[in-house]
PDB file of N, CA and C in Angstrom:
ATOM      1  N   UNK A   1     -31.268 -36.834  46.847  1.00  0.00           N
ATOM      2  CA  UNK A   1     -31.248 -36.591  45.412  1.00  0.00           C
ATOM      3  C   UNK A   1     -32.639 -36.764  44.829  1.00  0.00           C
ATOM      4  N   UNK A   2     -33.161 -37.968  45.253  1.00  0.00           N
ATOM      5  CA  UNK A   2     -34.968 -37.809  44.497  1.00  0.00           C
ATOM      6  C   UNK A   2     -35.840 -36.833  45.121  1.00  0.00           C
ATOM      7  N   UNK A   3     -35.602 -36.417  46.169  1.00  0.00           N
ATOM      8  CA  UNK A   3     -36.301 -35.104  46.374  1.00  0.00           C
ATOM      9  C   UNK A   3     -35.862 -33.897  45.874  1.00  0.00           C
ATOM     10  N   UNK A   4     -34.875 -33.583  45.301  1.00  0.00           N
ATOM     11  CA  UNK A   4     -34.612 -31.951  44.651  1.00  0.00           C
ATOM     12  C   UNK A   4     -35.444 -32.874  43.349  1.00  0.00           C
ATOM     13  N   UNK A   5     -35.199 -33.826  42.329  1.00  0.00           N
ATOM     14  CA  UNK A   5     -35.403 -34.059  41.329  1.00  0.00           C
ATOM     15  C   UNK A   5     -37.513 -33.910  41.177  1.00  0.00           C
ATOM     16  N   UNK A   6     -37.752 -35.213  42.316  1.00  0.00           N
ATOM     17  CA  UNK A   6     -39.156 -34.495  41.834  1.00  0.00           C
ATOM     18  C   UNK A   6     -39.668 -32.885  42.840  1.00  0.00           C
ATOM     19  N   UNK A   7     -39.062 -32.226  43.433  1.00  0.00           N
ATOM     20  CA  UNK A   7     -39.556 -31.062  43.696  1.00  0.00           C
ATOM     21  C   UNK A   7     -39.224 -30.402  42.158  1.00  0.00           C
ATOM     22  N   UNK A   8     -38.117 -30.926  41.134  1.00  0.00           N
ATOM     23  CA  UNK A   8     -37.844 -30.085  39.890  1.00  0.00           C
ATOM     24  C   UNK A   8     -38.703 -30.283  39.105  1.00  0.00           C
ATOM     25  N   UNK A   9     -39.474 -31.713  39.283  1.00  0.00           N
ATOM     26  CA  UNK A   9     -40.408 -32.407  38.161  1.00  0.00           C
ATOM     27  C   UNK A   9     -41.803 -31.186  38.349  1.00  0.00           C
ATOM     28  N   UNK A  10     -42.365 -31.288  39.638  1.00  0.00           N
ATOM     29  CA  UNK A  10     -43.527 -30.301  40.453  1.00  0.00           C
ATOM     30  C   UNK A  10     -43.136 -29.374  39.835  1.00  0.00           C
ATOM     31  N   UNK A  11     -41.825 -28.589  40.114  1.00  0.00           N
ATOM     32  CA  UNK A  11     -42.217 -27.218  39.381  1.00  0.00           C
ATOM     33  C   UNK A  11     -41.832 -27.322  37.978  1.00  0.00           C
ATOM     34  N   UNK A  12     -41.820 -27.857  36.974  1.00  0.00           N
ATOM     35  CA  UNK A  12     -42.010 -27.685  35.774  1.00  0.00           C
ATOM     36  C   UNK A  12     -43.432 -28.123  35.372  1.00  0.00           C
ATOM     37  N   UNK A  13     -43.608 -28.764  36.039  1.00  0.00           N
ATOM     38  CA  UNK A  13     -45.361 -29.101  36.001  1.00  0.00           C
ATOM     39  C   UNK A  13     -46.523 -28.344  36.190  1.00  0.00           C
ATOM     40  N   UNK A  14     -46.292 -27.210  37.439  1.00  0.00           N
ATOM     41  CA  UNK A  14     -46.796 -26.112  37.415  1.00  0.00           C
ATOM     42  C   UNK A  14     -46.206 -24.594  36.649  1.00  0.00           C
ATOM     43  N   UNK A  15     -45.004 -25.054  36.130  1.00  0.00           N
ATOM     44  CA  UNK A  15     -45.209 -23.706  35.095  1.00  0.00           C
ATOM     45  C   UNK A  15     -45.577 -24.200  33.813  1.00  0.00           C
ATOM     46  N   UNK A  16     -45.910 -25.242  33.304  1.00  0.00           N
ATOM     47  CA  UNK A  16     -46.396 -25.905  32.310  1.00  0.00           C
ATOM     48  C   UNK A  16     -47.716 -25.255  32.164  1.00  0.00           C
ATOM     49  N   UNK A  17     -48.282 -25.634  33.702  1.00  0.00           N
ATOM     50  CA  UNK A  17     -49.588 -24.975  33.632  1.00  0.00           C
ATOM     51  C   UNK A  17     -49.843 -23.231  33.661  1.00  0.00           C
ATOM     52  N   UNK A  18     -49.020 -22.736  34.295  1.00  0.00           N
ATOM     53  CA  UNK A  18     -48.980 -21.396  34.092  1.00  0.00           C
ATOM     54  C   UNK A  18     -49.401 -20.988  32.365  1.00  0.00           C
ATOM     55  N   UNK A  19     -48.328 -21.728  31.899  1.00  0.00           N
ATOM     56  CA  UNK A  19     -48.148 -21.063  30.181  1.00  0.00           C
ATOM     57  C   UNK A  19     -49.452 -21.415  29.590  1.00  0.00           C
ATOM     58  N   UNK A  20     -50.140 -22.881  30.171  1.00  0.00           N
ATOM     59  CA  UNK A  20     -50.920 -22.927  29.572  1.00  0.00           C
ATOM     60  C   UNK A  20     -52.689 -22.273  30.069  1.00  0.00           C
ATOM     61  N   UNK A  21     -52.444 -21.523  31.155  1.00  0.00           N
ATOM     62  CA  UNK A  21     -53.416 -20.873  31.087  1.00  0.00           C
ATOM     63  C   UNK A  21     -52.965 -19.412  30.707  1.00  0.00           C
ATOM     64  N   UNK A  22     -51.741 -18.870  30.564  1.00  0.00           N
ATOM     65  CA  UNK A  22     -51.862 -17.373  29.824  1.00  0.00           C
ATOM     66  C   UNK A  22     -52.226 -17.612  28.747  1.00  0.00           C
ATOM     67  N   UNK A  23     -51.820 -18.681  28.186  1.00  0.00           N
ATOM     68  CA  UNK A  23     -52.566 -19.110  26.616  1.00  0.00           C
ATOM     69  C   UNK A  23     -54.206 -19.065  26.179  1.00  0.00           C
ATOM     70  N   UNK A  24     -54.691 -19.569  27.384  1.00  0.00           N
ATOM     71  CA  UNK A  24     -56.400 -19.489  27.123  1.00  0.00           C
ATOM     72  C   UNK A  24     -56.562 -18.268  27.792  1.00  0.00           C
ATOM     73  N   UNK A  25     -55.790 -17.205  28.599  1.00  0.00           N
ATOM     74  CA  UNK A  25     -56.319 -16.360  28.873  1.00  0.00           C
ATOM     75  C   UNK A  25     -56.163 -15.347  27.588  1.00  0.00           C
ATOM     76  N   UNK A  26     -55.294 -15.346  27.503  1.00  0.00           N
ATOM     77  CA  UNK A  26     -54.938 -14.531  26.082  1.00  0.00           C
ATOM     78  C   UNK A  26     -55.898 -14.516  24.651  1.00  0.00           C
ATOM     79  N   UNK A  27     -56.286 -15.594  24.735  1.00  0.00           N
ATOM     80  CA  UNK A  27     -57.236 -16.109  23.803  1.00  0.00           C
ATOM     81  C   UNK A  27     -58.418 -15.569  23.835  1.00  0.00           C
ATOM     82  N   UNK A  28     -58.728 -15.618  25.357  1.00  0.00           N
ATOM     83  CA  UNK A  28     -60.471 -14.995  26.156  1.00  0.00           C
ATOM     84  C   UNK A  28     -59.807 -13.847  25.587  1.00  0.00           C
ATOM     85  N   UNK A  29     -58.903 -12.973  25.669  1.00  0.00           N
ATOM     86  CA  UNK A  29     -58.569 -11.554  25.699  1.00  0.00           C
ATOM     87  C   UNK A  29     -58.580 -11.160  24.456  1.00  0.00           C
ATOM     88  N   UNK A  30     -58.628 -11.724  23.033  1.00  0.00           N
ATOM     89  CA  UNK A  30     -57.626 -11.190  22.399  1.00  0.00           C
ATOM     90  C   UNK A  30     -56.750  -9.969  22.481  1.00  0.00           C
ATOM     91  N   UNK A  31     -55.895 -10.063  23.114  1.00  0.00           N
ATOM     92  CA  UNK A  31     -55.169  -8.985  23.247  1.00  0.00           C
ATOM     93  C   UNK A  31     -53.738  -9.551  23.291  1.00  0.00           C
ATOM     94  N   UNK A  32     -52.826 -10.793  22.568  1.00  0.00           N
ATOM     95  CA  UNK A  32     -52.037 -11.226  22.248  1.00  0.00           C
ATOM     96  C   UNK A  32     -51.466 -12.194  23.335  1.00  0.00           C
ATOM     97  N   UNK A  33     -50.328 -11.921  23.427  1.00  0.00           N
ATOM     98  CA  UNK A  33     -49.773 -12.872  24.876  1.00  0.00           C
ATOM     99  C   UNK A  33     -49.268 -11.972  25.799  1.00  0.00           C
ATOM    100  N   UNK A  34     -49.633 -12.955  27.096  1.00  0.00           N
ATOM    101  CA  UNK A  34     -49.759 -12.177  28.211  1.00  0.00           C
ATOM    102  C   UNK A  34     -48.217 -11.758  28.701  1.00  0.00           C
ATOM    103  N   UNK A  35     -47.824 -10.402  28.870  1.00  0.00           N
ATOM    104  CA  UNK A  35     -46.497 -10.340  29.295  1.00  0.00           C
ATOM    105  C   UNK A  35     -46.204 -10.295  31.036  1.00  0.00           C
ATOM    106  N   UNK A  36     -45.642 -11.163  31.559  1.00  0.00           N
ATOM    107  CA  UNK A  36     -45.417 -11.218  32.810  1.00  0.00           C
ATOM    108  C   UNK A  36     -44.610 -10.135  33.338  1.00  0.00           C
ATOM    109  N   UNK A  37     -44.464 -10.077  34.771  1.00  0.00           N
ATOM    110  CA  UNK A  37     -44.354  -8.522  35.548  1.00  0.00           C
ATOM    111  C   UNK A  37     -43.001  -8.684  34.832  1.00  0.00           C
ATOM    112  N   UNK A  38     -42.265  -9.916  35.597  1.00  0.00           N
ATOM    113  CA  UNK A  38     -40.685  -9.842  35.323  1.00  0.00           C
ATOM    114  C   UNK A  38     -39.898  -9.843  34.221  1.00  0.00           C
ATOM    115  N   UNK A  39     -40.763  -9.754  32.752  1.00  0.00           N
ATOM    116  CA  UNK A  39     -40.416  -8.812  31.453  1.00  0.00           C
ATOM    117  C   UNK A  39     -39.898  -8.215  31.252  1.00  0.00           C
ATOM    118  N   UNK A  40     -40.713  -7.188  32.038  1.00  0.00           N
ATOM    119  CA  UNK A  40     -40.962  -5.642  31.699  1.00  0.00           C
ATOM    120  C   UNK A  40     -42.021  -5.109  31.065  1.00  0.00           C
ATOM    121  N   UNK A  41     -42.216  -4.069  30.836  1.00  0.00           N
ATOM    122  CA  UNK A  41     -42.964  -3.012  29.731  1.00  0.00           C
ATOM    123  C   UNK A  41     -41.792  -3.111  28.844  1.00  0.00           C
ATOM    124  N   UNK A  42     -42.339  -3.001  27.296  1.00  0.00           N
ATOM    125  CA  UNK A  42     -41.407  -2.802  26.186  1.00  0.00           C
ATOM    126  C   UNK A  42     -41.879  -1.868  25.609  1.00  0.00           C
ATOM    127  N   UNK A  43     -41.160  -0.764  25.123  1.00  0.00           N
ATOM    128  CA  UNK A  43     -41.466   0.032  24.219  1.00  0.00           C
ATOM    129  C   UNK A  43     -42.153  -0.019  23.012  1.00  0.00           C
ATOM    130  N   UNK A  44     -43.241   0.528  22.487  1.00  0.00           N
ATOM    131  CA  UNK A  44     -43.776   0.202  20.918  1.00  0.00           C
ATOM    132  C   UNK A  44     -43.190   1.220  20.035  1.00  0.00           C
ATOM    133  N   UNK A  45     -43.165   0.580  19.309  1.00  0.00           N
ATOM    134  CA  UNK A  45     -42.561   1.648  18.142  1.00  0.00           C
ATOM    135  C   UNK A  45     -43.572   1.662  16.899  1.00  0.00           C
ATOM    136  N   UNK A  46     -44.069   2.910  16.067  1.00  0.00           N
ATOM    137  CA  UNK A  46     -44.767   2.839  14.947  1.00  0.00           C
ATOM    138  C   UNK A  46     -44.095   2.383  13.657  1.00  0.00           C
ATOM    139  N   UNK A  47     -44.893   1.715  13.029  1.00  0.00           N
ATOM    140  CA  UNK A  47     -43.680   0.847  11.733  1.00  0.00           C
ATOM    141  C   UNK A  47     -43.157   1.414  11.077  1.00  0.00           C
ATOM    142  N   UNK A  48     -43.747   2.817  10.663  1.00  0.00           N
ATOM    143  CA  UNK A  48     -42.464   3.627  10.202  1.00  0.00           C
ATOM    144  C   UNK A  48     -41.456   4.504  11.133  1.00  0.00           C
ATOM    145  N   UNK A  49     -41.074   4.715  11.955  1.00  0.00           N
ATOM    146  CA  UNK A  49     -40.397   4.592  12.699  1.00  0.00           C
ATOM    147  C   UNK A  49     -39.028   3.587  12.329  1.00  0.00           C
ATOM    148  N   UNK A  50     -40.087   1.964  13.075  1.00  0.00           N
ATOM    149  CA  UNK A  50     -38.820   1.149  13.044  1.00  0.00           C
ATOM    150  C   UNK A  50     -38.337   1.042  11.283  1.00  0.00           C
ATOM    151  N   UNK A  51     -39.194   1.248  10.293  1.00  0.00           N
ATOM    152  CA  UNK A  51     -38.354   1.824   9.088  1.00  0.00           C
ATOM    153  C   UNK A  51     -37.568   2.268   8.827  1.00  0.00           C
ATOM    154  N   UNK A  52     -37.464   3.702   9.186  1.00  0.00           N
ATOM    155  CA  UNK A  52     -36.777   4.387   8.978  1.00  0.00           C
ATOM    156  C   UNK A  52     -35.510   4.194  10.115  1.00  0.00           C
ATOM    157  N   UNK A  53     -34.931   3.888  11.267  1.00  0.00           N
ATOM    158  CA  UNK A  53     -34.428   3.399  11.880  1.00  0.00           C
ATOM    159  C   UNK A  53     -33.650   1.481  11.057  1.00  0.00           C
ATOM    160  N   UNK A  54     -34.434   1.106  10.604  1.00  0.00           N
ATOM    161  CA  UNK A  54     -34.093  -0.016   9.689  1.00  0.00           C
ATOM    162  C   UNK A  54     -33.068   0.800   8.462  1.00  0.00           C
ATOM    163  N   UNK A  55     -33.784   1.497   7.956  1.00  0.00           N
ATOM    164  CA  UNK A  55     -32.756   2.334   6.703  1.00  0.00           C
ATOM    165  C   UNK A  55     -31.859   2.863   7.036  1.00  0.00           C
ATOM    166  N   UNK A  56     -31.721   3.596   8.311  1.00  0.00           N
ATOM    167  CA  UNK A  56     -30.584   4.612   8.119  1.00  0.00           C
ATOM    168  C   UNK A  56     -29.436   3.327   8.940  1.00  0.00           C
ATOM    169  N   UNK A  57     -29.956   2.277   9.825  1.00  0.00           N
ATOM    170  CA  UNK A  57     -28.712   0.902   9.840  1.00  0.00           C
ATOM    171  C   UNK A  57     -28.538   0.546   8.491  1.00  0.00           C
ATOM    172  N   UNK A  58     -29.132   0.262   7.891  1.00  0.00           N
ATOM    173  CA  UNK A  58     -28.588  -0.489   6.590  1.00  0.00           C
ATOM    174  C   UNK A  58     -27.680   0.699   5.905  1.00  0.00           C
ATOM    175  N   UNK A  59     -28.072   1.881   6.060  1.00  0.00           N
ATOM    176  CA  UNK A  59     -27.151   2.643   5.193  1.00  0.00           C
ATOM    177  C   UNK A  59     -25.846   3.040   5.581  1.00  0.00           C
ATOM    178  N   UNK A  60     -25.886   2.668   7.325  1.00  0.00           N
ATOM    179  CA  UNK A  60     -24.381   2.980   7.686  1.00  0.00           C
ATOM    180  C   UNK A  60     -23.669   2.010   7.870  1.00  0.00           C
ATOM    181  N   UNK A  61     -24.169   0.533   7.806  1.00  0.00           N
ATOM    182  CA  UNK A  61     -23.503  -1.008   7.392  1.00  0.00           C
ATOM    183  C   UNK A  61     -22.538  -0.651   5.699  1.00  0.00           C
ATOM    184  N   UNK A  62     -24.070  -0.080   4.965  1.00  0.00           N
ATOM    185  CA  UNK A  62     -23.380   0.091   3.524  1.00  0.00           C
ATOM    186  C   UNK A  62     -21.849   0.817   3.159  1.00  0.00           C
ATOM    187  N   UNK A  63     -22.267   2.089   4.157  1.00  0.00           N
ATOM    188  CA  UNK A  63     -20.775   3.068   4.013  1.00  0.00           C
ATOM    189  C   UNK A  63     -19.599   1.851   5.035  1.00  0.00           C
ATOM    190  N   UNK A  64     -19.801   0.984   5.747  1.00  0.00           N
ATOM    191  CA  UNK A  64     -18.948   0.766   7.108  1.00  0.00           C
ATOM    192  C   UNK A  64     -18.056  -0.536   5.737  1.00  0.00           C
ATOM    193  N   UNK A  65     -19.189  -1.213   4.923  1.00  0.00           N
ATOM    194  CA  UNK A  65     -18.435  -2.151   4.081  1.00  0.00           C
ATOM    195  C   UNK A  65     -18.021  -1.844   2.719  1.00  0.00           C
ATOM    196  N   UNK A  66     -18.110  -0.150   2.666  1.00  0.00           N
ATOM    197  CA  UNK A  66     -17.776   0.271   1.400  1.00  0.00           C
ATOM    198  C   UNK A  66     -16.295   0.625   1.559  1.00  0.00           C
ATOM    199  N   UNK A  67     -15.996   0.930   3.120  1.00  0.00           N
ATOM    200  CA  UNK A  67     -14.498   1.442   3.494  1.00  0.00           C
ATOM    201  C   UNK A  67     -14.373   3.063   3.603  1.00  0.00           C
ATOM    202  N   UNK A  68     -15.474   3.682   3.760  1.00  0.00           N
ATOM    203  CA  UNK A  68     -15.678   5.024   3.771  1.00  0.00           C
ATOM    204  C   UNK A  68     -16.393   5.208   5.248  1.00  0.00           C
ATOM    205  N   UNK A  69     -16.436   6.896   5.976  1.00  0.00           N
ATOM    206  CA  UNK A  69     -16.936   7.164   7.334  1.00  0.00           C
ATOM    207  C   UNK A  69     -17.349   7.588   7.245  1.00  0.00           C
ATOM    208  N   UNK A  70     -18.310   7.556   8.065  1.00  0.00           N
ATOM    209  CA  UNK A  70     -19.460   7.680   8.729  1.00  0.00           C
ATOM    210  C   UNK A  70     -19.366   9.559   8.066  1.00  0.00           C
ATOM    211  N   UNK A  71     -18.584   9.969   8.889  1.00  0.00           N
ATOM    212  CA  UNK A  71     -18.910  11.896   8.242  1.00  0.00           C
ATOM    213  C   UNK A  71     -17.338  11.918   8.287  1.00  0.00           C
ATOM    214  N   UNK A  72     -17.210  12.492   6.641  1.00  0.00           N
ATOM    215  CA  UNK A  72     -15.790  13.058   6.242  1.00  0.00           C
ATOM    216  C   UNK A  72     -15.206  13.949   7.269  1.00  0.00           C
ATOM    217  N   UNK A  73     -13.576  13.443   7.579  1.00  0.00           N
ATOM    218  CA  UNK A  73     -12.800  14.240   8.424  1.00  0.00           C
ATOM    219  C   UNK A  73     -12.389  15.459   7.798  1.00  0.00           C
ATOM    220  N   UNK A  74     -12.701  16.268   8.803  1.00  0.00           N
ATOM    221  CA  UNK A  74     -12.271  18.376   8.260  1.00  0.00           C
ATOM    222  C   UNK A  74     -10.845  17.800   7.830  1.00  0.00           C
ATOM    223  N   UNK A  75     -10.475  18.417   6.721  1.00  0.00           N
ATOM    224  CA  UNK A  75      -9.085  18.705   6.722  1.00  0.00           C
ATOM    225  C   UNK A  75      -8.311  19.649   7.736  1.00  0.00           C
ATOM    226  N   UNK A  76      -7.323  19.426   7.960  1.00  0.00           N
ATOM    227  CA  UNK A  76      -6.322  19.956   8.954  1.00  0.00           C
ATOM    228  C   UNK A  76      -5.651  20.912   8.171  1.00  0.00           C
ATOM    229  N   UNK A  77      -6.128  22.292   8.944  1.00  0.00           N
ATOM    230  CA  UNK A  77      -4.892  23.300   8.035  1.00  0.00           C
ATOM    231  C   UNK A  77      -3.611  23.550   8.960  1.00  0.00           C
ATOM    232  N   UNK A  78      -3.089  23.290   8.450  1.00  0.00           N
ATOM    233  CA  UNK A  78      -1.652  23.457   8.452  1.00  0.00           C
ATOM    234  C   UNK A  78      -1.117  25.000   8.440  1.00  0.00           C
ATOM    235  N   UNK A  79       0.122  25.300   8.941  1.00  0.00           N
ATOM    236  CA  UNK A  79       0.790  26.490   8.936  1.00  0.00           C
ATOM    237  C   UNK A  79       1.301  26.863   7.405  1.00  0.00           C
ATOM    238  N   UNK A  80       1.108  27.747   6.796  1.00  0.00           N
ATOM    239  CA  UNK A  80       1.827  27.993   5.303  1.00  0.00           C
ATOM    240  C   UNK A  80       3.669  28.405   5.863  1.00  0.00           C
ATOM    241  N   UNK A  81       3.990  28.039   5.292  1.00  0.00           N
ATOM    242  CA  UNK A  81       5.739  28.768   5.191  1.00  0.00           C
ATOM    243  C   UNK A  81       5.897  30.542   5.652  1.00  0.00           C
ATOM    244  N   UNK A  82       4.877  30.620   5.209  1.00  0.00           N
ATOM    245  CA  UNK A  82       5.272  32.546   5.216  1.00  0.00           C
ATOM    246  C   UNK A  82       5.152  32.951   7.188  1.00  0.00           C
ATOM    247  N   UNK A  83       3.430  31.978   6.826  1.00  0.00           N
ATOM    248  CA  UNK A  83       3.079  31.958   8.686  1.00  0.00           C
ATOM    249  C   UNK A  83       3.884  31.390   9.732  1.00  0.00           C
ATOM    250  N   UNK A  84       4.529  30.361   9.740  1.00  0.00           N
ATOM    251  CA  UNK A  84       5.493  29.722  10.122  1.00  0.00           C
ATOM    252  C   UNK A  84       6.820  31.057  10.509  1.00  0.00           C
ATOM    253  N   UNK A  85       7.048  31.579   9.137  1.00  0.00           N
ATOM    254  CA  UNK A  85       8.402  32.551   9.873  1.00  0.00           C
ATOM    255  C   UNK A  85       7.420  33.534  10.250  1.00  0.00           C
ATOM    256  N   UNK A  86       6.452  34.128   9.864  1.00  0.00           N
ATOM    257  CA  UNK A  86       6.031  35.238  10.774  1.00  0.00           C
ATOM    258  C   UNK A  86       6.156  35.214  12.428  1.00  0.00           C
ATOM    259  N   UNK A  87       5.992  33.683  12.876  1.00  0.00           N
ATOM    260  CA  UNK A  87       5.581  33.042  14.385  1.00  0.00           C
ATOM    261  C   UNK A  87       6.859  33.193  14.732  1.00  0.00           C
ATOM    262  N   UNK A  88       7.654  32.541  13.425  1.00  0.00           N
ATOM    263  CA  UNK A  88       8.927  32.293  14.262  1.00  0.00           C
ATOM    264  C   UNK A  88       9.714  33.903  14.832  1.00  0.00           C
ATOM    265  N   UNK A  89       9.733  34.894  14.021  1.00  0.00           N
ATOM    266  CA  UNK A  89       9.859  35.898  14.305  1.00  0.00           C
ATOM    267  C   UNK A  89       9.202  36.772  15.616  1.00  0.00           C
ATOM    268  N   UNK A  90       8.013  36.778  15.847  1.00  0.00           N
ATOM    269  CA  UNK A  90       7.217  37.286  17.380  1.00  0.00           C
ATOM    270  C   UNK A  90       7.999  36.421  17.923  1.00  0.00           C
ATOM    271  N   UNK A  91       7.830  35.172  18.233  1.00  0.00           N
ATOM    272  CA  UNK A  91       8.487  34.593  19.461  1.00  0.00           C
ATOM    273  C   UNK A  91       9.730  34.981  19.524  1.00  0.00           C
ATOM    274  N   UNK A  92      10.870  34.934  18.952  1.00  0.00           N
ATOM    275  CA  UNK A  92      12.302  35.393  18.654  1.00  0.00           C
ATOM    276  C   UNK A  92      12.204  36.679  19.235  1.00  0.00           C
ATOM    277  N   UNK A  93      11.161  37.725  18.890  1.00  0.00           N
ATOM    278  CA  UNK A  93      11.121  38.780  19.438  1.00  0.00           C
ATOM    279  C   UNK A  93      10.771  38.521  20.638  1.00  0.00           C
ATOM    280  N   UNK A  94       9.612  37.812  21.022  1.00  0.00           N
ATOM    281  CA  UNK A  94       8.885  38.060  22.560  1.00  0.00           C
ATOM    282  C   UNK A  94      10.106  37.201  23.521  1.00  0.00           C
ATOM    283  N   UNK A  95      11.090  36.623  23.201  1.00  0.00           N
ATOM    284  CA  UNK A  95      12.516  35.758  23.905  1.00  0.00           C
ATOM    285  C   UNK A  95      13.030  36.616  24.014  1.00  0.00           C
ATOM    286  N   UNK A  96      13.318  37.772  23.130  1.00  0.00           N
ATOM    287  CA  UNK A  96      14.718  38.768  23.348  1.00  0.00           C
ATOM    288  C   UNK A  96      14.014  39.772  24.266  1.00  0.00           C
ATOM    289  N   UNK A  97      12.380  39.783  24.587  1.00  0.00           N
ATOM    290  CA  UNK A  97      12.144  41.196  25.421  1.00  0.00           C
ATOM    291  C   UNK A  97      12.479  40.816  26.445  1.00  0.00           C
ATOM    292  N   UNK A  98      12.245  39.162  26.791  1.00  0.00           N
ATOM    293  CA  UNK A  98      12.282  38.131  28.300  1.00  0.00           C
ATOM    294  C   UNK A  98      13.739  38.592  28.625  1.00  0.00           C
ATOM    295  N   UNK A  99      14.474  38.033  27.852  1.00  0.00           N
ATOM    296  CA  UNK A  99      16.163  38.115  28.183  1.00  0.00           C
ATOM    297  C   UNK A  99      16.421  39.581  28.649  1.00  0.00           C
ATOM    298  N   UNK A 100      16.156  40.507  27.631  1.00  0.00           N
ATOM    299  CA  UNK A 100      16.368  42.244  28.290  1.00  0.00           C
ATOM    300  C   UNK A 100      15.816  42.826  29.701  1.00  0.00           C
ATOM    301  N   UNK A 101      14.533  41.963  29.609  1.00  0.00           N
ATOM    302  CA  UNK A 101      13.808  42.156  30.843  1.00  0.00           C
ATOM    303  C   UNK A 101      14.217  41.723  32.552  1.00  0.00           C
ATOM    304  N   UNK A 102      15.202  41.015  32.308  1.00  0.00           N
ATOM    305  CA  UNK A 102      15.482  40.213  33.122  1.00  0.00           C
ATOM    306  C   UNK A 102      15.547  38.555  33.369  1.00  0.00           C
ATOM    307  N   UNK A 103      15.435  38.211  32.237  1.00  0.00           N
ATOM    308  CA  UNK A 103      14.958  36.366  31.990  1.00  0.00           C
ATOM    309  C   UNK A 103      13.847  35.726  33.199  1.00  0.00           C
ATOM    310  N   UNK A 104      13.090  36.342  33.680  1.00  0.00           N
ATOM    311  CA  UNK A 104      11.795  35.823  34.383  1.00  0.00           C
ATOM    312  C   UNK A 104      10.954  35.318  33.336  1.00  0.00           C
ATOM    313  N   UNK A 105      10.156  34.460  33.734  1.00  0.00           N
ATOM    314  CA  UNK A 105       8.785  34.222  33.072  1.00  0.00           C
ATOM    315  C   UNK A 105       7.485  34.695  33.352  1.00  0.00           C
TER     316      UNK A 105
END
């Protein structure tokens, strides 16, 4: 047990020092803080950009807590009455050619 503990003490001791030399290296650099491999690369974004990306979230939070969507649903058209018996009539017809025909499909 005291050997995992100070092998844990050692390595917090040397990443102590790690941080604290990206710190003075960063400093020699100005070029901010140093990002390590296992990061990554991060994407930059120009500030208007993340602006406008900022606005159009806030504006679809606004519609999401107003109780309204995102993009109005098409209305659904529906069959009128007249169209309805017109259909019903072809089919009635296209059943009675089946039946004369022989009732195959």
């Amino acid at each position: 047990m005291d050997i995992s503990v100070k092998a844990l003490e050692k390595a917090v001791s040397i990443r102590r020092q790690i941080d604290s030399l990206e710190k003075r290296l960063s400093s020699i650099l100005r070029a901010g803080p140093v990002i390590s491999a296992a990061g990554g690369g991060h994407r930059r974004m120009s500030a208007t950009t993340r602006a406008k990306l900022a606005a159009a979230a806030r504006a679809r939070w606004a519609r999401i807590k107003a109780g309204k969507k995102a993009a109005p649903a098409k209305k659904r058209r529906g069959l009128t009455p007249a169209g309805r018996r017109k259909l019903s009539r072809l089919m009635k017809a296209r059943w009675a050619a089946r039946r004369k025909a022989g009732g195959g499909k």
